[in-house]
C-alpha atoms as a PDB file:
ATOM      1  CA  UNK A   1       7.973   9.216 -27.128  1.00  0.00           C
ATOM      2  CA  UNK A   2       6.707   7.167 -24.368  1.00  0.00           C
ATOM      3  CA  UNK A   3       7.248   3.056 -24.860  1.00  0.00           C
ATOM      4  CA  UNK A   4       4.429   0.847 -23.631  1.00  0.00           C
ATOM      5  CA  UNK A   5       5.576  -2.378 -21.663  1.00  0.00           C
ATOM      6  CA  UNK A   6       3.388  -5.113 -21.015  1.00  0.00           C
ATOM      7  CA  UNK A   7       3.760  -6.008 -17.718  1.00  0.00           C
ATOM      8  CA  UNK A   8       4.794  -9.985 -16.752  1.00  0.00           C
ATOM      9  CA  UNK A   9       4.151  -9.080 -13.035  1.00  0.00           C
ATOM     10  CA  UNK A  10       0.341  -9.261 -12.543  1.00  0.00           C
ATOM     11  CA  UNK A  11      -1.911  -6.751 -10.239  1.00  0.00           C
ATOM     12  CA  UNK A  12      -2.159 -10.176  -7.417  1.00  0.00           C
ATOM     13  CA  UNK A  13       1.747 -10.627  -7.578  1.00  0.00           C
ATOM     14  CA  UNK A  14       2.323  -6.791  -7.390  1.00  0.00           C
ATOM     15  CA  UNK A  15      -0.465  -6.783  -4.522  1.00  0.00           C
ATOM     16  CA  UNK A  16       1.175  -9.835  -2.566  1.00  0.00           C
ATOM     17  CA  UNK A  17       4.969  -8.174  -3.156  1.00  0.00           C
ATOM     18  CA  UNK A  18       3.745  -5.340  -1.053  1.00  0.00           C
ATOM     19  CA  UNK A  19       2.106  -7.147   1.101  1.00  0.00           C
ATOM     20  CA  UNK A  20       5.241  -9.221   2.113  1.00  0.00           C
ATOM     21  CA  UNK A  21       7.344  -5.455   2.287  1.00  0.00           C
ATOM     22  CA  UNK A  22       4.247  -4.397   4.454  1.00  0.00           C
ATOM     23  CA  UNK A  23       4.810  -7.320   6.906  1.00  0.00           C
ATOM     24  CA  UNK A  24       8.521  -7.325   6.788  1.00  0.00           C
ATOM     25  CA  UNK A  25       8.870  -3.344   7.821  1.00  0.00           C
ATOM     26  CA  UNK A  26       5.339  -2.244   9.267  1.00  0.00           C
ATOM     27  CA  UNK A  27       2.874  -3.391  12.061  1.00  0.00           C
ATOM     28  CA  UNK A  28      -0.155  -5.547  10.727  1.00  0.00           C
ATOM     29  CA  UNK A  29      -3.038  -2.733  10.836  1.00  0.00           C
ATOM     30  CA  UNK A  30      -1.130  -1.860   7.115  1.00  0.00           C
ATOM     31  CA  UNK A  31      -2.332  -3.143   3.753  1.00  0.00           C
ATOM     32  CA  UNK A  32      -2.239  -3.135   0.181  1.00  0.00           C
ATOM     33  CA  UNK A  33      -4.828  -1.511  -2.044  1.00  0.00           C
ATOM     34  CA  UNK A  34      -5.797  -1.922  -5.122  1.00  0.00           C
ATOM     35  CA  UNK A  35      -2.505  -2.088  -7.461  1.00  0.00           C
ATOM     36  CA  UNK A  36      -2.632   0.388 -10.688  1.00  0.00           C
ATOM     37  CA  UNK A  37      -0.335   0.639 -13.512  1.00  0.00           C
ATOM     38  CA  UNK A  38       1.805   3.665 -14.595  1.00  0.00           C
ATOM     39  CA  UNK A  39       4.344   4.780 -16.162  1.00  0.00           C
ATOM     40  CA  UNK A  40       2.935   3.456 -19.170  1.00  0.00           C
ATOM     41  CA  UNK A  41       2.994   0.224 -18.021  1.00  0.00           C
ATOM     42  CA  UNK A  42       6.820   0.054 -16.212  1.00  0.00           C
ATOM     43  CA  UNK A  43       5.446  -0.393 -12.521  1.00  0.00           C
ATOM     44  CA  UNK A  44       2.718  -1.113 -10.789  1.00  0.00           C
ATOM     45  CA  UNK A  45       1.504   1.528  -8.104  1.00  0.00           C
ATOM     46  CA  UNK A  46       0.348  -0.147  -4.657  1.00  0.00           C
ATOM     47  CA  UNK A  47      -1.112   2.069  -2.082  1.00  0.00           C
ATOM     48  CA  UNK A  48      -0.270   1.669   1.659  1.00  0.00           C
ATOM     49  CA  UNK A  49      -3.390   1.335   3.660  1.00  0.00           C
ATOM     50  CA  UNK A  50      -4.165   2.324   7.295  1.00  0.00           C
ATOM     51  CA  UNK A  51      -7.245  -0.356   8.041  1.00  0.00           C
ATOM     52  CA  UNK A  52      -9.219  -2.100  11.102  1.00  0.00           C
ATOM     53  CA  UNK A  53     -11.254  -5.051  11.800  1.00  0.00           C
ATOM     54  CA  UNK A  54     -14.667  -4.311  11.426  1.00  0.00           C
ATOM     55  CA  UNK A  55     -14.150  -1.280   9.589  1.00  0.00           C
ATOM     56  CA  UNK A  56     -11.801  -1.067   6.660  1.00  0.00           C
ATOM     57  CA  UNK A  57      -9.323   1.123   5.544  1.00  0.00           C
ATOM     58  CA  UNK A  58      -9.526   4.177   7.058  1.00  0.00           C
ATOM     59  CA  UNK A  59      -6.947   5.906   4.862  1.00  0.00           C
ATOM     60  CA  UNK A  60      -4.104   5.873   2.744  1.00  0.00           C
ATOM     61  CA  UNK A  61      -1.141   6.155   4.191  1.00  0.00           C
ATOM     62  CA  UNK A  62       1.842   5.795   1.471  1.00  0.00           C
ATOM     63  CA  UNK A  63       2.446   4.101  -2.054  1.00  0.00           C
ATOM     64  CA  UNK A  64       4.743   1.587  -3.023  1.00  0.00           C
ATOM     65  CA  UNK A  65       5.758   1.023  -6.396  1.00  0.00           C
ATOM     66  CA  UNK A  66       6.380  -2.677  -8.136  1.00  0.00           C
ATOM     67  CA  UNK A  67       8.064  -3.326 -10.787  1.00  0.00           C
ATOM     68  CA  UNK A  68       5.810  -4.991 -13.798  1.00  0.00           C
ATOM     69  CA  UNK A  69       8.621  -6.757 -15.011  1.00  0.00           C
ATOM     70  CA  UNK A  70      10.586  -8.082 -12.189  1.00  0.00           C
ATOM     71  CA  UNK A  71       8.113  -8.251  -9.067  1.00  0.00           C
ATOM     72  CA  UNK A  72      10.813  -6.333  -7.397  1.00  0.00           C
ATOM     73  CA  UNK A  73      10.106  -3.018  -5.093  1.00  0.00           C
ATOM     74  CA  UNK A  74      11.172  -0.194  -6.737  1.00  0.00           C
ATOM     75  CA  UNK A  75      10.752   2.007  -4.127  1.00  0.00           C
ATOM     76  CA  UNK A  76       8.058   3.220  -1.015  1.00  0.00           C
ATOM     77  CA  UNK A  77       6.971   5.532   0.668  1.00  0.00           C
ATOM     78  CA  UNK A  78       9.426   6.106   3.615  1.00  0.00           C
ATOM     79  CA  UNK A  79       7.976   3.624   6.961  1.00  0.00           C
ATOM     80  CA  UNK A  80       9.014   6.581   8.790  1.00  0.00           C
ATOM     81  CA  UNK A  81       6.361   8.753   6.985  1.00  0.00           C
ATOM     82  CA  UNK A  82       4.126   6.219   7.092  1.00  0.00           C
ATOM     83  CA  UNK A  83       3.589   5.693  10.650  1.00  0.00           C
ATOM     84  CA  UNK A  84       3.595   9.496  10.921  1.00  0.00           C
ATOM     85  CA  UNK A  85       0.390   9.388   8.125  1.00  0.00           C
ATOM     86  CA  UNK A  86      -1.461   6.671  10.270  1.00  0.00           C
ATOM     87  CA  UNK A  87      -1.110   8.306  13.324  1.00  0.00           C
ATOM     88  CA  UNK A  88      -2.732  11.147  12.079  1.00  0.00           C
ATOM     89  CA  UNK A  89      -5.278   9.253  10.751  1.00  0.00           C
ATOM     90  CA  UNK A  90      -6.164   7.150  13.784  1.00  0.00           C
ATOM     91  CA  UNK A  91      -6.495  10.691  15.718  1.00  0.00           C
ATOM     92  CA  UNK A  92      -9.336  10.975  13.178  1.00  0.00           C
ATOM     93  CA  UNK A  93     -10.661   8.245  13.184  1.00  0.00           C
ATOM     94  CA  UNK A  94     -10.002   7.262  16.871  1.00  0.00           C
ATOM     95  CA  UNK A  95     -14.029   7.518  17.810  1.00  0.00           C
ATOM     96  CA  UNK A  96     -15.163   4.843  14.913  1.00  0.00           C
ATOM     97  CA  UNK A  97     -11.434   2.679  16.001  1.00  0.00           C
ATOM     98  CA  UNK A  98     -12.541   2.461  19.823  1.00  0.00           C
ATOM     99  CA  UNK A  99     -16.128   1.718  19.222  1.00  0.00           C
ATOM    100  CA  UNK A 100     -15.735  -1.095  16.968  1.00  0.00           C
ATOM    101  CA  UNK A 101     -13.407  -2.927  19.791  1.00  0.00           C
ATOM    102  CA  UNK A 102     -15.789  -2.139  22.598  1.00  0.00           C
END
């Protein structure tokens, strides 16, 4: 039987939590997406972002996970991994990167 809980955290204070982890462990081209709950309410899920100026995100690049009761991380995607992810994704996107700083 699953248990709904009604979250106390809302989607902003999720979205600024990760922010704050984002700044605190990765450089500034990483940012939150749009926060979703799961786990029938337990945690809000966060996506990691790869994005540029004067283009947007670009991909995503990890997840972290909030919890909707406390505000507190419950856990990420490793930063490891995640720079890994965006590197791969600026190769892809390296063309559209460049040309929007030139």
């Amino acid at each position: 039987m699953t248990v709904d809980v009604s979250p106390t955290v809302t989607a902003l204070e999720a979205e600024a939590k990760a922010s704050l982890f984002l700044s605190d462990h990765l450089p500034d081209r990483f940012t939150p997406g749009d926060p979703a709950l799961q786990d029938g309410g337990a945690v809000w899920r966060v996506p990691v972002l790869l994005a540029y100026p004067n283009i947007g995100p670009v991909g995503e690049v990890g997840v972290i996970l909030v919890s909707a009761r406390t505000d507190g991380v419950v856990s990420h995607t490793a930063t490891d991994e995640m720079l890994a992810r965006a590197s791969t994704l600026y190769d892809e996107h390296r063309d559209a990167i460049e040309a929007a700083f030139s």
